[in-house]
N, C-alpha and C. Protein backbone atom coordinates (compact mmCIF):
# COMPACT_ATOMS: atom_id res chain seq x y z
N UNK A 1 3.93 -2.53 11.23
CA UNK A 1 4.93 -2.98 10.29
C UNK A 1 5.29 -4.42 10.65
N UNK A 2 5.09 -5.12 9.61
CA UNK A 2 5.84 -6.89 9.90
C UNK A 2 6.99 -7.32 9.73
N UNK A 3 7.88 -6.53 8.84
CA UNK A 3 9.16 -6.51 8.37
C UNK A 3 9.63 -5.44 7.73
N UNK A 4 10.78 -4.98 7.09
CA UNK A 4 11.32 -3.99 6.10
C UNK A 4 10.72 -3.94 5.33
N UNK A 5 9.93 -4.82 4.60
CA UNK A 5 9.07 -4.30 3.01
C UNK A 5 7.79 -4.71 3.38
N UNK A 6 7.35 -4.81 4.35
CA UNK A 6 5.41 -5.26 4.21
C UNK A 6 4.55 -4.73 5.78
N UNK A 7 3.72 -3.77 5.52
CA UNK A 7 3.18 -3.48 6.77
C UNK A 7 1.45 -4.05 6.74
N UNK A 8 1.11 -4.30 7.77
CA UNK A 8 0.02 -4.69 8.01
C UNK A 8 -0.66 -3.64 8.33
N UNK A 9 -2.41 -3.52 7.74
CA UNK A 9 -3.14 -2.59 7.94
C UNK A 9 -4.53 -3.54 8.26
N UNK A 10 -5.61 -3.57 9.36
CA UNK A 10 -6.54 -3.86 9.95
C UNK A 10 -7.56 -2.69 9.15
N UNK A 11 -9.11 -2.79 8.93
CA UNK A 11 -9.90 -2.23 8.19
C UNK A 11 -11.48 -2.99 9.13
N UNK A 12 -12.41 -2.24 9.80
CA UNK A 12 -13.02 -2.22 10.18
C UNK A 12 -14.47 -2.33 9.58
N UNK A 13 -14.27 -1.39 7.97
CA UNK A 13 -15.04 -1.31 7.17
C UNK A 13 -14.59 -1.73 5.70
N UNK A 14 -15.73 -2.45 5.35
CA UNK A 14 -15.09 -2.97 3.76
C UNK A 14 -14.54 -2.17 2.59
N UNK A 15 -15.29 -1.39 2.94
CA UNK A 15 -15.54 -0.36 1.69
C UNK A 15 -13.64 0.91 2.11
N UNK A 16 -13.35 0.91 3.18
CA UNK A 16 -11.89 1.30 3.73
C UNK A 16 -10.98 0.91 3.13
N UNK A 17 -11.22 -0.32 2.60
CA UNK A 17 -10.16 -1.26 1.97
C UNK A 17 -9.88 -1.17 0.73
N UNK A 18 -11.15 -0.81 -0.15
CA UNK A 18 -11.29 -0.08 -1.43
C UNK A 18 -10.39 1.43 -1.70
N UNK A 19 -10.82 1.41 -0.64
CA UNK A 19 -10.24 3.40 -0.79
C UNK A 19 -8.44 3.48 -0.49
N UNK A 20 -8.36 2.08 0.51
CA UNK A 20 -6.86 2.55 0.75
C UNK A 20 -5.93 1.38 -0.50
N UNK A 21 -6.56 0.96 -0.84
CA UNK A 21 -6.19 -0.27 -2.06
C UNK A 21 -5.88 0.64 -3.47
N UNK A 22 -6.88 2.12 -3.44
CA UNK A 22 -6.64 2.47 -4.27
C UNK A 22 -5.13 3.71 -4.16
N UNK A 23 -5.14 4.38 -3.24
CA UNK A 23 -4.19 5.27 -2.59
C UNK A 23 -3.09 4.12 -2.82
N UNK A 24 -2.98 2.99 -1.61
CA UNK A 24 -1.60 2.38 -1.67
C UNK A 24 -1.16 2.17 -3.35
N UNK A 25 -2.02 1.72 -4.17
CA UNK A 25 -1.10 1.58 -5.49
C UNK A 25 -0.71 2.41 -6.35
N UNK A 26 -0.89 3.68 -5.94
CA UNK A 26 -0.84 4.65 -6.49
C UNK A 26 0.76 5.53 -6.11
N UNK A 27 0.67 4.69 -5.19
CA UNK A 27 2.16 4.82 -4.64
C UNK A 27 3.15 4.35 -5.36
N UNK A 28 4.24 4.66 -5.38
CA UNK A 28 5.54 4.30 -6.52
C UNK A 28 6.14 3.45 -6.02
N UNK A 29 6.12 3.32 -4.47
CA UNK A 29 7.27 2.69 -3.77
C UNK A 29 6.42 1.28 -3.52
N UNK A 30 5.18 1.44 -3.59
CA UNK A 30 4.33 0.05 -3.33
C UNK A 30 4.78 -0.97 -4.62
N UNK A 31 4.95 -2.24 -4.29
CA UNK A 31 4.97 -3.21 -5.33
C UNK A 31 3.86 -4.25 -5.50
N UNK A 32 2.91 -3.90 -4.51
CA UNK A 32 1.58 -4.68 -4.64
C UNK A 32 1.31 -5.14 -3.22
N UNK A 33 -0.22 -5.20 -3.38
CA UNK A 33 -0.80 -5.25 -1.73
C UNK A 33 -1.60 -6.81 -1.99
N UNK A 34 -1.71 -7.20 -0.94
CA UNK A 34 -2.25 -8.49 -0.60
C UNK A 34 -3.75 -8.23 0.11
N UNK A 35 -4.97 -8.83 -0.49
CA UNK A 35 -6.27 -8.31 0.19
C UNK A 35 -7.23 -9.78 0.00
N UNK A 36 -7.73 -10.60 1.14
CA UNK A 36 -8.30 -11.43 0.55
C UNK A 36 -7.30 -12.53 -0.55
N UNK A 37 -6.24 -12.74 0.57
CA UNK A 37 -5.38 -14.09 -0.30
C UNK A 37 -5.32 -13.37 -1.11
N UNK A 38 -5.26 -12.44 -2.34
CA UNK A 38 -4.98 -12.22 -3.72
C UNK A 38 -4.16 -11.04 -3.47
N UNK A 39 -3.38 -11.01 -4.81
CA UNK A 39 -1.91 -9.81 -4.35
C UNK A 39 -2.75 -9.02 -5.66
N UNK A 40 -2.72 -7.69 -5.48
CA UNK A 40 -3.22 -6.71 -6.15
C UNK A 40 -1.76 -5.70 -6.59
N UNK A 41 -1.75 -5.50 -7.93
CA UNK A 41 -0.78 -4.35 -8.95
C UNK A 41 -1.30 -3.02 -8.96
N UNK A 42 -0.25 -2.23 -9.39
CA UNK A 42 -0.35 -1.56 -9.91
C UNK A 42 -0.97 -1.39 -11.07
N UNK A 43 -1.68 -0.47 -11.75
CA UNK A 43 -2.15 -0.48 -13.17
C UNK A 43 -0.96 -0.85 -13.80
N UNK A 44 -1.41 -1.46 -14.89
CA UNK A 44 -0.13 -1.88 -15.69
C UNK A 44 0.37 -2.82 -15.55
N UNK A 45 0.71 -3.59 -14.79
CA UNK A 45 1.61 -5.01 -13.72
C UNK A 45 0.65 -6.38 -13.26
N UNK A 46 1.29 -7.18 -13.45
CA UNK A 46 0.73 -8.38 -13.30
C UNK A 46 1.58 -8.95 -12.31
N UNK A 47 2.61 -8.68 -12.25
CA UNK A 47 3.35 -9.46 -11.16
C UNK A 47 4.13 -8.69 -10.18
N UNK A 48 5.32 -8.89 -9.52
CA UNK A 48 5.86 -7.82 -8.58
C UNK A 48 7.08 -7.52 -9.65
N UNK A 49 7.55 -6.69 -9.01
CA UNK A 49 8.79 -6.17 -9.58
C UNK A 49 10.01 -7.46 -9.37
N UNK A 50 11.29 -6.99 -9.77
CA UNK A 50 12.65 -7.45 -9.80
C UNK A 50 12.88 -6.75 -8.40
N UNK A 51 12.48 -8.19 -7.05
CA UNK A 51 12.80 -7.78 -5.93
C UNK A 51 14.44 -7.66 -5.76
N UNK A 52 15.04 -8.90 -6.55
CA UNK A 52 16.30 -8.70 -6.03
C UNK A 52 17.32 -7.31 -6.10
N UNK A 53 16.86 -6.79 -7.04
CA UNK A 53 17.97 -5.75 -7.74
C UNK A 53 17.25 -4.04 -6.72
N UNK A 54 15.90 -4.06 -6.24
CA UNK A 54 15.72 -2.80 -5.44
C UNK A 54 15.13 -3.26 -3.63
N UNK A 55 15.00 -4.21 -3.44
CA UNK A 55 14.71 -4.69 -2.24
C UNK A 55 15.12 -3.28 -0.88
N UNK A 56 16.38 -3.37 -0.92
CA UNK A 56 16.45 -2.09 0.13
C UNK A 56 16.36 -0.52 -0.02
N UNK A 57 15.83 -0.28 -1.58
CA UNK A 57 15.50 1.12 -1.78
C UNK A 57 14.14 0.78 -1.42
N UNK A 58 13.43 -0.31 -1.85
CA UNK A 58 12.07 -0.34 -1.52
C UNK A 58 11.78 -0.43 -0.14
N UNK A 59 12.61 -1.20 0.66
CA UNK A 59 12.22 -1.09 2.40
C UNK A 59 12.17 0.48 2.82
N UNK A 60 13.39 1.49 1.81
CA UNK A 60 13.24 2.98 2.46
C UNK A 60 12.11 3.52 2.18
N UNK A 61 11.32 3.83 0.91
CA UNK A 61 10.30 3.97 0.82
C UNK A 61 9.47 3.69 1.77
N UNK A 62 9.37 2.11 1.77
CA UNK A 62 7.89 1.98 3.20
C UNK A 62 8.02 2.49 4.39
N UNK A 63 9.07 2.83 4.50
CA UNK A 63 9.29 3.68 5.95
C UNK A 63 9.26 4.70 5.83
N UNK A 64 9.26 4.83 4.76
CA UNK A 64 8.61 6.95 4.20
C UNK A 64 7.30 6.76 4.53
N UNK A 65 6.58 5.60 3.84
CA UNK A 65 5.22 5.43 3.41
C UNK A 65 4.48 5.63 4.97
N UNK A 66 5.10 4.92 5.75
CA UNK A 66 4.77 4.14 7.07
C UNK A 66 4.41 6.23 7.80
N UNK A 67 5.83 6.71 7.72
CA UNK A 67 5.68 7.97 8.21
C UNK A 67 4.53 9.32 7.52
N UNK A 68 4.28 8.80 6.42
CA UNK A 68 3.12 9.24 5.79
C UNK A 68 1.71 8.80 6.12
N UNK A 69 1.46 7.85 6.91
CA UNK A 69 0.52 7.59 7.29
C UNK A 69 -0.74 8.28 7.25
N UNK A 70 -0.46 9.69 8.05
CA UNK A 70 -1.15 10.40 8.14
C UNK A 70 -2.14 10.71 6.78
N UNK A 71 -1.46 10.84 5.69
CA UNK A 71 -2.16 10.78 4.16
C UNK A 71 -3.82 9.60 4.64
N UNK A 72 -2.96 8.18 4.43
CA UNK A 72 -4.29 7.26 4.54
C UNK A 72 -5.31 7.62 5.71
N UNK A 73 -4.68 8.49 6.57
CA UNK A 73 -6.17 8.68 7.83
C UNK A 73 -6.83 9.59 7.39
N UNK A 74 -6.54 10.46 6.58
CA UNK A 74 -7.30 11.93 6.73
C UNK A 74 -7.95 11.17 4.84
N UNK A 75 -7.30 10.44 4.32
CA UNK A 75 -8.27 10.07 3.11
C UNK A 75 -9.28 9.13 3.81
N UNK A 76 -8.95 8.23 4.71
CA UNK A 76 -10.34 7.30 5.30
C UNK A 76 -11.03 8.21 5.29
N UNK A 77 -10.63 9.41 6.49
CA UNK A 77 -11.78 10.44 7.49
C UNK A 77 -12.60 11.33 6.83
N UNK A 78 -12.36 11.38 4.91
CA UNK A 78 -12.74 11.71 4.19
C UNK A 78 -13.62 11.42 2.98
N UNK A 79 -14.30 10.61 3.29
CA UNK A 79 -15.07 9.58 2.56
C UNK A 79 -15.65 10.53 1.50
N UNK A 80 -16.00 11.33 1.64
CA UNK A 80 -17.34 12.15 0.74
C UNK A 80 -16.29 12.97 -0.27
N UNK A 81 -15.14 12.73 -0.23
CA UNK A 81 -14.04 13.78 -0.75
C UNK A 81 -14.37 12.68 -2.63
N UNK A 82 -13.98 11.34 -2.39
CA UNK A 82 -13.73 10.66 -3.32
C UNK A 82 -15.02 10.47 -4.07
């Protein structure tokens, strides 16, 4: 985690980044991921949300998200699932 709203994730394999790019936006509480300099949406969204008005409901979320973790390992460890 780097702060209240943005955690850093390391990817070993390219194709990891695909799979968790697709999981993270699928998330409600995500407002868009950064991959390769470029910030990636949600379907639907071009830009981020109205940080000012949910900023600290959204930090609770990522610390849900963060404690969910477990979700993104067992979808990596699952390649053949997708």
């Amino acid at each position: 985690m780097i702060d209240e709203e943005k955690i850093l994730f390391q990817f070993e394999d390219g194709a990891d980044v695909i799979r968790a790019r697709g999981y993270l936006l699928s998330q409600p509480e995500v407002d868009y991921i950064e991959y390769d300099s470029q910030k990636h949406y949600p379907p639907g969204r071009e830009e981020p949300k109205d940080e000012e008005n949910d900023s600290e409901e959204k930090a609770n979320k990522l610390k849900d998200l963060i404690q969910d973790e477990e979700a993104l390992k067992n979808l990596l460890n699952n390649k053949d699932e997708l």
